[in-house]
Protein backbone atom coordinates (compact mmCIF):
# COMPACT_ATOMS: atom_id res chain seq x y z
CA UNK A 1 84.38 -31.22 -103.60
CA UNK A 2 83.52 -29.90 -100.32
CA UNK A 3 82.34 -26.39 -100.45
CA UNK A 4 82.36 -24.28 -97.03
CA UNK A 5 81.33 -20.70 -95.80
CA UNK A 6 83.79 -18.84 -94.13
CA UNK A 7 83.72 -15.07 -92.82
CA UNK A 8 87.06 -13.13 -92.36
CA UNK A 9 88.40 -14.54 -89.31
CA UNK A 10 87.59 -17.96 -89.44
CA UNK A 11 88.76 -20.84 -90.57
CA UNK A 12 89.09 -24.31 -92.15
CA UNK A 13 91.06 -27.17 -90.39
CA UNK A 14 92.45 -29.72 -92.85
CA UNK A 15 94.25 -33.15 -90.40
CA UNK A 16 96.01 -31.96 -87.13
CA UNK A 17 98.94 -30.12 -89.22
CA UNK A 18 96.97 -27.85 -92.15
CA UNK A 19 95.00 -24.14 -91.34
CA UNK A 20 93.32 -22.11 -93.68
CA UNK A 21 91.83 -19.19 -92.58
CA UNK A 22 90.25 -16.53 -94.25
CA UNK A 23 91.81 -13.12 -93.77
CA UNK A 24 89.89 -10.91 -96.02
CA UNK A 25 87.03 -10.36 -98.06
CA UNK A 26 87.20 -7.13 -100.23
CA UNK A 27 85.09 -7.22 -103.62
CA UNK A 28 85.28 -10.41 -105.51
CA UNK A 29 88.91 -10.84 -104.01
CA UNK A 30 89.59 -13.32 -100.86
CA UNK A 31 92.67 -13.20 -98.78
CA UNK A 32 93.64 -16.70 -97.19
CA UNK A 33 96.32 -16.94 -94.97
CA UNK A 34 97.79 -20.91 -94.64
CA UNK A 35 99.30 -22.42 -91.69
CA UNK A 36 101.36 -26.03 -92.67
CA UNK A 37 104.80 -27.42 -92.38
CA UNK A 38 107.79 -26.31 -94.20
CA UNK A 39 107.87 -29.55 -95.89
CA UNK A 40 104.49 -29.42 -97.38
CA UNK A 41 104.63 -27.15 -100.93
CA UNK A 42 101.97 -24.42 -101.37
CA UNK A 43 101.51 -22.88 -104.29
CA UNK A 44 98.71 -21.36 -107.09
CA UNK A 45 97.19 -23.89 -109.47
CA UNK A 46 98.47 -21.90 -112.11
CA UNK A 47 102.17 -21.93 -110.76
CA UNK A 48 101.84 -25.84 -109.73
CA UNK A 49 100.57 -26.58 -113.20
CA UNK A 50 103.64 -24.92 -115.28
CA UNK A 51 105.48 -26.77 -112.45
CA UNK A 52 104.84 -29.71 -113.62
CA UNK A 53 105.05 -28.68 -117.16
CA UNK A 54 108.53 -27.65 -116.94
CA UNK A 55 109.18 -30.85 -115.23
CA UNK A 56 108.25 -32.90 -117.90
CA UNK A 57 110.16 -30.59 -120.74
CA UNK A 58 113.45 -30.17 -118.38
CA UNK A 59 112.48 -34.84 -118.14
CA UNK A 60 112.35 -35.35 -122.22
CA UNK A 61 115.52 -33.18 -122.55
CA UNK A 62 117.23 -35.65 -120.81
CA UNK A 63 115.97 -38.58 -122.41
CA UNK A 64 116.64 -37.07 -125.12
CA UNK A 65 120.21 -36.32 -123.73
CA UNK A 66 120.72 -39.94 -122.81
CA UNK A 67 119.98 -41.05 -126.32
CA UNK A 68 122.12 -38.93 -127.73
CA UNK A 69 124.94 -39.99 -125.84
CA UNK A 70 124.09 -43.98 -126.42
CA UNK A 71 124.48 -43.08 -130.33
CA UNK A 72 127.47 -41.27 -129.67
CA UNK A 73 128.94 -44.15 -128.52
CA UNK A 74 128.15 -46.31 -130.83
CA UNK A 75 129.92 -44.17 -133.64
């Protein structure tokens, strides 16, 4: 992991197309504004994570689904 100092105002260049640049420092709270394309997905680690989560449930349900349907058939 790469750990940087920043001060309000600057920022942190990641490749040609990604900006991260610290807005505000009040407390124990940073603001961080983030420049990227539209394609590229930004989000908390906590969102991403039940992201993925409810990827895999809403994946099983249809495996599940599937199977259901083969033994259907088959009766």
């Amino acid at each position: 992991m790469l750990v940087l100092t920043r001060k309000a105002g600057e920022s942190i260049q990641i490749g040609e197309d990604i900006e991260i640049k610290v807005v505000a420092v009040n407390g124990d709270q940073i603001k961080l504004g983030i420049e990227a394309p539209q394609n590229i997905e930004i989000h908390r680690t906590e969102i991403y994570k039940q992201i993925i989560q409810e990827n895999q449930v809403a994946s099983q349900l249809t495996k599940d689904t599937i199977n259901l349907l083969k033994n259907a058939k088959k009766d």
